[in-house]
C-alpha atoms as a PDB file:
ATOM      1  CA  UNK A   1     267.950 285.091 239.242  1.00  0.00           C
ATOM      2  CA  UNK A   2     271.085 285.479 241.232  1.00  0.00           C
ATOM      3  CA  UNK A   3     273.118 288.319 241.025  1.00  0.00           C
ATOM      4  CA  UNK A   4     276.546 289.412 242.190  1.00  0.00           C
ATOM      5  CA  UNK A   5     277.568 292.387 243.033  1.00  0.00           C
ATOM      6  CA  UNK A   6     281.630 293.257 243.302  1.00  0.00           C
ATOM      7  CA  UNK A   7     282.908 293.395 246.968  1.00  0.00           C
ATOM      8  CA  UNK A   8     286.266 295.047 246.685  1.00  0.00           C
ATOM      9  CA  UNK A   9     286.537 293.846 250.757  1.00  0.00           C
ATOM     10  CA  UNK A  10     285.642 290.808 249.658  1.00  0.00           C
ATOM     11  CA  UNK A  11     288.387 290.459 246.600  1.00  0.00           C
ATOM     12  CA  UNK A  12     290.983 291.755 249.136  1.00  0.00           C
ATOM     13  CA  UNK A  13     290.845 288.625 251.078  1.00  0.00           C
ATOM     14  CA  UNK A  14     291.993 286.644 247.945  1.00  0.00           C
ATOM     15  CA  UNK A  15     294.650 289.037 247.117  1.00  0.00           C
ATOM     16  CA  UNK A  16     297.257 286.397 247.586  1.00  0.00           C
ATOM     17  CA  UNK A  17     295.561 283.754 245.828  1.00  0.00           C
ATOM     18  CA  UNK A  18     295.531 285.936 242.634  1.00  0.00           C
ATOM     19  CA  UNK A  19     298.968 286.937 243.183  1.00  0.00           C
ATOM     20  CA  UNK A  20     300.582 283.982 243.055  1.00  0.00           C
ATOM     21  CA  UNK A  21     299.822 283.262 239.652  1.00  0.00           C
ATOM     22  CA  UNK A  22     300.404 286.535 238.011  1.00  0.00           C
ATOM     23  CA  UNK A  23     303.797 286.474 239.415  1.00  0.00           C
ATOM     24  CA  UNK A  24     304.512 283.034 238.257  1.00  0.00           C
ATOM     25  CA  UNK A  25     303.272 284.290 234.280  1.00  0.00           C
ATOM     26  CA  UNK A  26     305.695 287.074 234.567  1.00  0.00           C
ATOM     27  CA  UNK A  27     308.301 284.959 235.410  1.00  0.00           C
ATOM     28  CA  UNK A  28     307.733 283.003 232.184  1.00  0.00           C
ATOM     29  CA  UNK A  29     307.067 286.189 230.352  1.00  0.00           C
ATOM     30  CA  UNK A  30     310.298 288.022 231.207  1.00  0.00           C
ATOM     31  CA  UNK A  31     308.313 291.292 230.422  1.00  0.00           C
ATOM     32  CA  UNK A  32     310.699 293.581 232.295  1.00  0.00           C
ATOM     33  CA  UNK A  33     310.339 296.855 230.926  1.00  0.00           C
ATOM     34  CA  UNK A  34     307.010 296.616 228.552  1.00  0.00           C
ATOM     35  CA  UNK A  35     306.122 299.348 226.545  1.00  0.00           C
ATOM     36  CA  UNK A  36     302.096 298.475 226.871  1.00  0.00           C
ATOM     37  CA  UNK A  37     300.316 296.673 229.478  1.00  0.00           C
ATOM     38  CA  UNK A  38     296.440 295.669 228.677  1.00  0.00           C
ATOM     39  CA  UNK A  39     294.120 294.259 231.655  1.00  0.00           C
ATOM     40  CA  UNK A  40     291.929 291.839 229.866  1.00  0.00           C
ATOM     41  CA  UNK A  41     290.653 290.939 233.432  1.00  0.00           C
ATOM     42  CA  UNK A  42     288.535 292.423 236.273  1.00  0.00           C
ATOM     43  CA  UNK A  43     289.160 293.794 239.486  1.00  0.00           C
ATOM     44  CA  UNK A  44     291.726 296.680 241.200  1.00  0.00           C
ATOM     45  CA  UNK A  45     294.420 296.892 238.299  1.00  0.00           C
ATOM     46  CA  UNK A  46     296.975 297.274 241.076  1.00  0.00           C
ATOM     47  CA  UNK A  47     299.364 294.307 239.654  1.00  0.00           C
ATOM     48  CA  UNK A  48     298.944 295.493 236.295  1.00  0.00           C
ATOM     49  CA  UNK A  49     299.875 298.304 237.372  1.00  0.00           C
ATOM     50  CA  UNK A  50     302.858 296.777 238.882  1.00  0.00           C
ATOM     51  CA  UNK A  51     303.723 295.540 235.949  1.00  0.00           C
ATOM     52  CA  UNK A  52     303.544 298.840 234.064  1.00  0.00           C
ATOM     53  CA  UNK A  53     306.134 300.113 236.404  1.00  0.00           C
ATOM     54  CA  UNK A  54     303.808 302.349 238.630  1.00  0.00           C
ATOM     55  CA  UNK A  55     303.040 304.805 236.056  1.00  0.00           C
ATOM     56  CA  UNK A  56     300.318 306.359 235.491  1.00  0.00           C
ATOM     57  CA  UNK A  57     297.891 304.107 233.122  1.00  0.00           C
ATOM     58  CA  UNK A  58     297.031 306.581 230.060  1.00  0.00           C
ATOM     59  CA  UNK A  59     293.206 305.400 230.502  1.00  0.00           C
ATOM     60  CA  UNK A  60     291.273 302.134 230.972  1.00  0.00           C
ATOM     61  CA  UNK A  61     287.535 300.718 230.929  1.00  0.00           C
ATOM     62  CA  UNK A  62     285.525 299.520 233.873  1.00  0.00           C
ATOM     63  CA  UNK A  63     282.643 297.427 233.546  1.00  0.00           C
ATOM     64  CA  UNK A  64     279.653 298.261 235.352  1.00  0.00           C
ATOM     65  CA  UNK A  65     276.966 295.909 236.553  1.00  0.00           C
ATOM     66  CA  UNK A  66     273.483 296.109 234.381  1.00  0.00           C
ATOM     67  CA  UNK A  67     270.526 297.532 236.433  1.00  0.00           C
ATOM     68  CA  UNK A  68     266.956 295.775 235.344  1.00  0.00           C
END
């Protein structure tokens, strides 16, 4: 069995290949000023975030892998 284990190096060389499409969804959005953000995805949170204006996020969840 394969496993994979996050590499937050490793997600930082894609960080413009993610960005591109989260800016081109809030574009479409038009979510200027939202009153709740939710991060159904994985990774730093930084563009969420973002998107929440920079404030501070009042709590979130973070995965972790399973040991066996």
């Amino acid at each position: 069995m394969v496993t994979h284990e996050w590499d937050p190096v490793a997600y930082g060389r894609f960080a413009q290949e993610r960005r591109r499409p989260f800016d081109d969804l809030m574009a479409r959005v038009g979510a200027i000023r939202p009153r709740t953000v939710v991060d159904l995805g994985c990774g730093s949170g930084e563009m969420t975030i973002e998107l929440a204006g920079g404030g501070r996020p009042r709590g979130w969840w973070a995965s972790t892998p399973r040991r066996r």
